[in-house]
N, C-alpha and C. Protein backbone atom coordinates (compact mmCIF):
# COMPACT_ATOMS: atom_id res chain seq x y z
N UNK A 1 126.82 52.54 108.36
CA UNK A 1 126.45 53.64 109.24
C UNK A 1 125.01 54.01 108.92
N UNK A 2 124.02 54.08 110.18
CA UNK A 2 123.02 54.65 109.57
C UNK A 2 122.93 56.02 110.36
N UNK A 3 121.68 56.79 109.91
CA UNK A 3 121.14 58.22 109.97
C UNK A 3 120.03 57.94 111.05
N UNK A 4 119.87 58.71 112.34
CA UNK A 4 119.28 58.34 113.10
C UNK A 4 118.47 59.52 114.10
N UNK A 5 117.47 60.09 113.56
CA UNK A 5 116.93 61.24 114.72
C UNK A 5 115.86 61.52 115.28
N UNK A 6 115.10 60.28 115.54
CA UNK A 6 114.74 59.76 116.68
C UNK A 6 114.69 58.44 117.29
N UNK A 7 113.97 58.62 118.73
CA UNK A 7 114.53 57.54 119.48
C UNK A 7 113.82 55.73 119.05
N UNK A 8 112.32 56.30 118.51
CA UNK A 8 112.03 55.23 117.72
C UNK A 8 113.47 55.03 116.61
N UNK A 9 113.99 55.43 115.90
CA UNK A 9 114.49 54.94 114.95
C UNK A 9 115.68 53.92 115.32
N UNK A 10 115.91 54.97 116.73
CA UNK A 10 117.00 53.72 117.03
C UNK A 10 116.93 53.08 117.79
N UNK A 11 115.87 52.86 118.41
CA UNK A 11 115.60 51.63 118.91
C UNK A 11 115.43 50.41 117.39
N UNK A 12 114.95 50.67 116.68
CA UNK A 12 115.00 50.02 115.52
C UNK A 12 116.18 49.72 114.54
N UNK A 13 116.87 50.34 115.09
CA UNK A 13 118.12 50.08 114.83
C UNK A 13 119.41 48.96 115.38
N UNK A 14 119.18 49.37 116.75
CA UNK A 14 119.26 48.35 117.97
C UNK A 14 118.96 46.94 117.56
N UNK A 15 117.60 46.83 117.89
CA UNK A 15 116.72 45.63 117.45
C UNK A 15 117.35 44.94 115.96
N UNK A 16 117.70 45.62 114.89
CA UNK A 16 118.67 45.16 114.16
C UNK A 16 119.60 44.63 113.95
N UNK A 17 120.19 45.21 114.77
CA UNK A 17 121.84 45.03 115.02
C UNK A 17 121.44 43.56 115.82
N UNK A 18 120.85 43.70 116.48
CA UNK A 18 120.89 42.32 117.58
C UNK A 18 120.34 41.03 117.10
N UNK A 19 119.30 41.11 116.17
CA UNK A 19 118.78 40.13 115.26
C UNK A 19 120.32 39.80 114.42
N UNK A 20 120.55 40.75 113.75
CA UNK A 20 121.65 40.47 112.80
C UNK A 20 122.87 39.47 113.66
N UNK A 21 123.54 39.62 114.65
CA UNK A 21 124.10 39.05 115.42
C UNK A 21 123.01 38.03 115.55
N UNK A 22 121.84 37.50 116.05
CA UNK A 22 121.72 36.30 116.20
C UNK A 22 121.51 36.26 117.79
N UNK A 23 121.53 37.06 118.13
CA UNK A 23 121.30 36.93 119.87
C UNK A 23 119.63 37.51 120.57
N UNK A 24 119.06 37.14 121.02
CA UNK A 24 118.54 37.53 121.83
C UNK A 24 118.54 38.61 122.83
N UNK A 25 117.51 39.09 123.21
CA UNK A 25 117.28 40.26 124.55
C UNK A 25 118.17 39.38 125.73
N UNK A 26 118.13 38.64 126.14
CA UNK A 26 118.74 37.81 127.24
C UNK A 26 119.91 37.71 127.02
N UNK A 27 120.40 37.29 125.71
CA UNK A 27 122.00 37.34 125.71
C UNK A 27 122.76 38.22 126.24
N UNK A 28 122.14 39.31 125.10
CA UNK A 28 122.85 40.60 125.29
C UNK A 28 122.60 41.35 126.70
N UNK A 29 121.59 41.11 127.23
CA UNK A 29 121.35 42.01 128.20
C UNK A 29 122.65 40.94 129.16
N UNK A 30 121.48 39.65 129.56
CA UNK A 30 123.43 39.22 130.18
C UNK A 30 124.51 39.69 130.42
N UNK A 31 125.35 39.80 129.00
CA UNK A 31 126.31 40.32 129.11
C UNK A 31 126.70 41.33 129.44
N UNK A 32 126.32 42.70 129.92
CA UNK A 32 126.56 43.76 130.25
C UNK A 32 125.37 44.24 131.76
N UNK A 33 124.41 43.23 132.36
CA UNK A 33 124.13 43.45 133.40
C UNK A 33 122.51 44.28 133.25
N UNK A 34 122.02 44.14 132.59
CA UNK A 34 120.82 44.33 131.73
C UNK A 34 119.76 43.21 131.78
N UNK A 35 118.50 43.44 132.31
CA UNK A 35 117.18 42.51 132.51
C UNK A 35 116.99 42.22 131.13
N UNK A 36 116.24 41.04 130.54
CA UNK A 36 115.76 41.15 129.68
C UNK A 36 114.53 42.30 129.00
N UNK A 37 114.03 42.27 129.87
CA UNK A 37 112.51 43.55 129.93
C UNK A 37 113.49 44.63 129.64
N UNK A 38 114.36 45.42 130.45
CA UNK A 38 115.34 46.40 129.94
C UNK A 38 115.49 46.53 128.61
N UNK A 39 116.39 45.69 128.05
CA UNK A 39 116.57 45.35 126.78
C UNK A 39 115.16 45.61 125.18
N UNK A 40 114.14 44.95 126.01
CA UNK A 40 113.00 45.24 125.37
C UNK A 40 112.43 46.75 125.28
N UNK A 41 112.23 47.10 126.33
CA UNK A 41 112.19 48.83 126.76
C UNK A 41 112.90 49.53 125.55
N UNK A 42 114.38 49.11 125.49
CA UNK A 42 115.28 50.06 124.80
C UNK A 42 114.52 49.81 122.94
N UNK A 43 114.50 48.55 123.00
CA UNK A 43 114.29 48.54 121.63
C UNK A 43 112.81 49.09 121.02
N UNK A 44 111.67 48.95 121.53
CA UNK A 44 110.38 49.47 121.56
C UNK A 44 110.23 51.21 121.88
N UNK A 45 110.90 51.30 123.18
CA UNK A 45 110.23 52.97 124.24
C UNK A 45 111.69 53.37 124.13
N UNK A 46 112.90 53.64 123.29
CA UNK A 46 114.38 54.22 124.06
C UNK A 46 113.71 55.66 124.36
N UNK A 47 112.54 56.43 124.13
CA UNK A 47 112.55 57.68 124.94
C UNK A 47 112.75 57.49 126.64
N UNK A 48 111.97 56.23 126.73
CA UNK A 48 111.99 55.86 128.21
C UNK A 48 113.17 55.43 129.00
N UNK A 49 114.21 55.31 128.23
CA UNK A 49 115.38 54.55 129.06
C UNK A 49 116.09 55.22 129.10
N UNK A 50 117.11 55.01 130.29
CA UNK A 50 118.31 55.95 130.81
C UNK A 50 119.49 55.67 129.56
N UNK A 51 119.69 57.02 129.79
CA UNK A 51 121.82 57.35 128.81
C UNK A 51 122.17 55.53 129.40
N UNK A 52 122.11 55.54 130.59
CA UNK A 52 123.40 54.61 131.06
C UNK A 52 123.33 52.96 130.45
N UNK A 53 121.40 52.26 130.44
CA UNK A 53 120.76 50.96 130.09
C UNK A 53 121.36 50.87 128.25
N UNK A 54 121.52 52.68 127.73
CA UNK A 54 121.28 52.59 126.49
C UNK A 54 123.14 51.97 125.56
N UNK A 55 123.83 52.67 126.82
CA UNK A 55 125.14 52.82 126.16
C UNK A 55 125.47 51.12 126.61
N UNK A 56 125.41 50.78 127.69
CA UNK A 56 125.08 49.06 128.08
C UNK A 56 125.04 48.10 126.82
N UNK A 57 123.62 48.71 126.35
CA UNK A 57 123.37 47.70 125.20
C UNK A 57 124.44 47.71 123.69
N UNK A 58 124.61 49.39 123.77
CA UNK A 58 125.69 49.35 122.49
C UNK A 58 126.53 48.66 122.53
N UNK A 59 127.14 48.41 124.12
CA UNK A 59 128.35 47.94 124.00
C UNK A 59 128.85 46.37 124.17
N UNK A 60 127.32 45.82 124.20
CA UNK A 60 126.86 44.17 123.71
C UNK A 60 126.96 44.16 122.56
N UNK A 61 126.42 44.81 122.05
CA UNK A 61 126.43 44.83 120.82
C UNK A 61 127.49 45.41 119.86
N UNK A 62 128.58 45.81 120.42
CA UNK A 62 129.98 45.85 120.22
C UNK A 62 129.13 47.57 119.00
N UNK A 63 128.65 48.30 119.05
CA UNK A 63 128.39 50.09 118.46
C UNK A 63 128.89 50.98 119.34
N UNK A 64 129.13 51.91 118.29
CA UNK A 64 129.54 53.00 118.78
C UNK A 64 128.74 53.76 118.39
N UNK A 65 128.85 55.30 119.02
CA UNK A 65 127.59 56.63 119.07
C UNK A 65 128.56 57.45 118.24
N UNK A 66 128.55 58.30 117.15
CA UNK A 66 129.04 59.10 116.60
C UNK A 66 128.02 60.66 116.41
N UNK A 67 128.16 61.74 116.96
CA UNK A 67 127.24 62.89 117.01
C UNK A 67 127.56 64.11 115.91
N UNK A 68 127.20 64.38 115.05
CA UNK A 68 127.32 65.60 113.80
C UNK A 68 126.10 66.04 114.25
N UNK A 69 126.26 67.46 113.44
CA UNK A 69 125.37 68.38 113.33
C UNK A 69 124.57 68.09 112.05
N UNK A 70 123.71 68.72 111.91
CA UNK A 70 122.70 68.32 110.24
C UNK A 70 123.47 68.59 109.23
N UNK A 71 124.35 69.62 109.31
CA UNK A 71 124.75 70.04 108.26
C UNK A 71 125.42 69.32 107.88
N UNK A 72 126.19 68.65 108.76
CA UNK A 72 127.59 67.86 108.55
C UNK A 72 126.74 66.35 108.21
N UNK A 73 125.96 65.80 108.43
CA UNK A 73 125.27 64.59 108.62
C UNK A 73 124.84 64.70 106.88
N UNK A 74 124.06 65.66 106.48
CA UNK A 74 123.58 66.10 104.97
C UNK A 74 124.79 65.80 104.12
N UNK A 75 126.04 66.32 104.38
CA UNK A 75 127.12 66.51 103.53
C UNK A 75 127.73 64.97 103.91
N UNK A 76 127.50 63.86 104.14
CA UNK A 76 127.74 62.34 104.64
C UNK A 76 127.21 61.65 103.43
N UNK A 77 127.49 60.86 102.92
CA UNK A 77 126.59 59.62 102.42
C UNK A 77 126.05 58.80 103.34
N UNK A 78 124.98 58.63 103.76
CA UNK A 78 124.62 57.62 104.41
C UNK A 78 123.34 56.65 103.91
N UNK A 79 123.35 55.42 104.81
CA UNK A 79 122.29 54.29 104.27
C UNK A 79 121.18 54.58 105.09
N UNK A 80 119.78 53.87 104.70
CA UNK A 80 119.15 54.17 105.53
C UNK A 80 118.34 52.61 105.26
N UNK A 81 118.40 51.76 106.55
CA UNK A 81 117.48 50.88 106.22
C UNK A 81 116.20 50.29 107.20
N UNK A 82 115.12 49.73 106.45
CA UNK A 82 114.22 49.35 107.32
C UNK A 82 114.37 48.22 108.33
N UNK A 83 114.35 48.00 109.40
CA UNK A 83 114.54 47.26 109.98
C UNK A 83 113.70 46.04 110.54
C-alpha cells in the first residue's frame, strides 16, 4: 500500500504498477478502452485527466482506491517508494 497526496505522486505510482506488470501504455490502455496518449496523460499530468480515464486504468491494472482521512492515514503503517 502506498501513501499518496498528490496527483503527481500517483501518477507515479501508476507508472509503477504498470512497469512492474511488464505492460506497456498500449496494453493496458487496450484493455479497458483507453488511447495510448490517454494512458500517458494519466501517468505524467493525472491533474489533467478525468475521474472516469483514471479509474479505467486502475482497473487494468487490476488497483483499488482506498480514501482515509490524515489522521487515520498517520495512525497506518505505510511504505513509501520511489518510483
Amino acid at each position: 500500500m502506498y501513501t499518496v497526496s498528490t496527483a503527481d505522486q500517483l501518477g507515479k505510482v501508476l507508472r509503477g504498477y504498470r512497469r512492474q506488470q511488464k505492460k506497456t501504455q498500449t496494453d493496458v490502455g487496450d484493455s479497458v478502452g483507453l488511447l495510448q496518449k490517454t494512458v500517458s496523460l494519466i501517468e505524467r499530468e493525472t491533474e489533467r485527466s478525468s475521474i472516469e480515464s483514471l479509474f479505467k486504468l486502475m482497473s487494468a491494472l487490476n488497483l483499488t482506491m482506498e480514501i482515509r482521512s490524515k489522521d487515520e492515514a498517520s495512525d497506518i503503517e505505510s511504505s513509501t517508494v520511489e518510483w
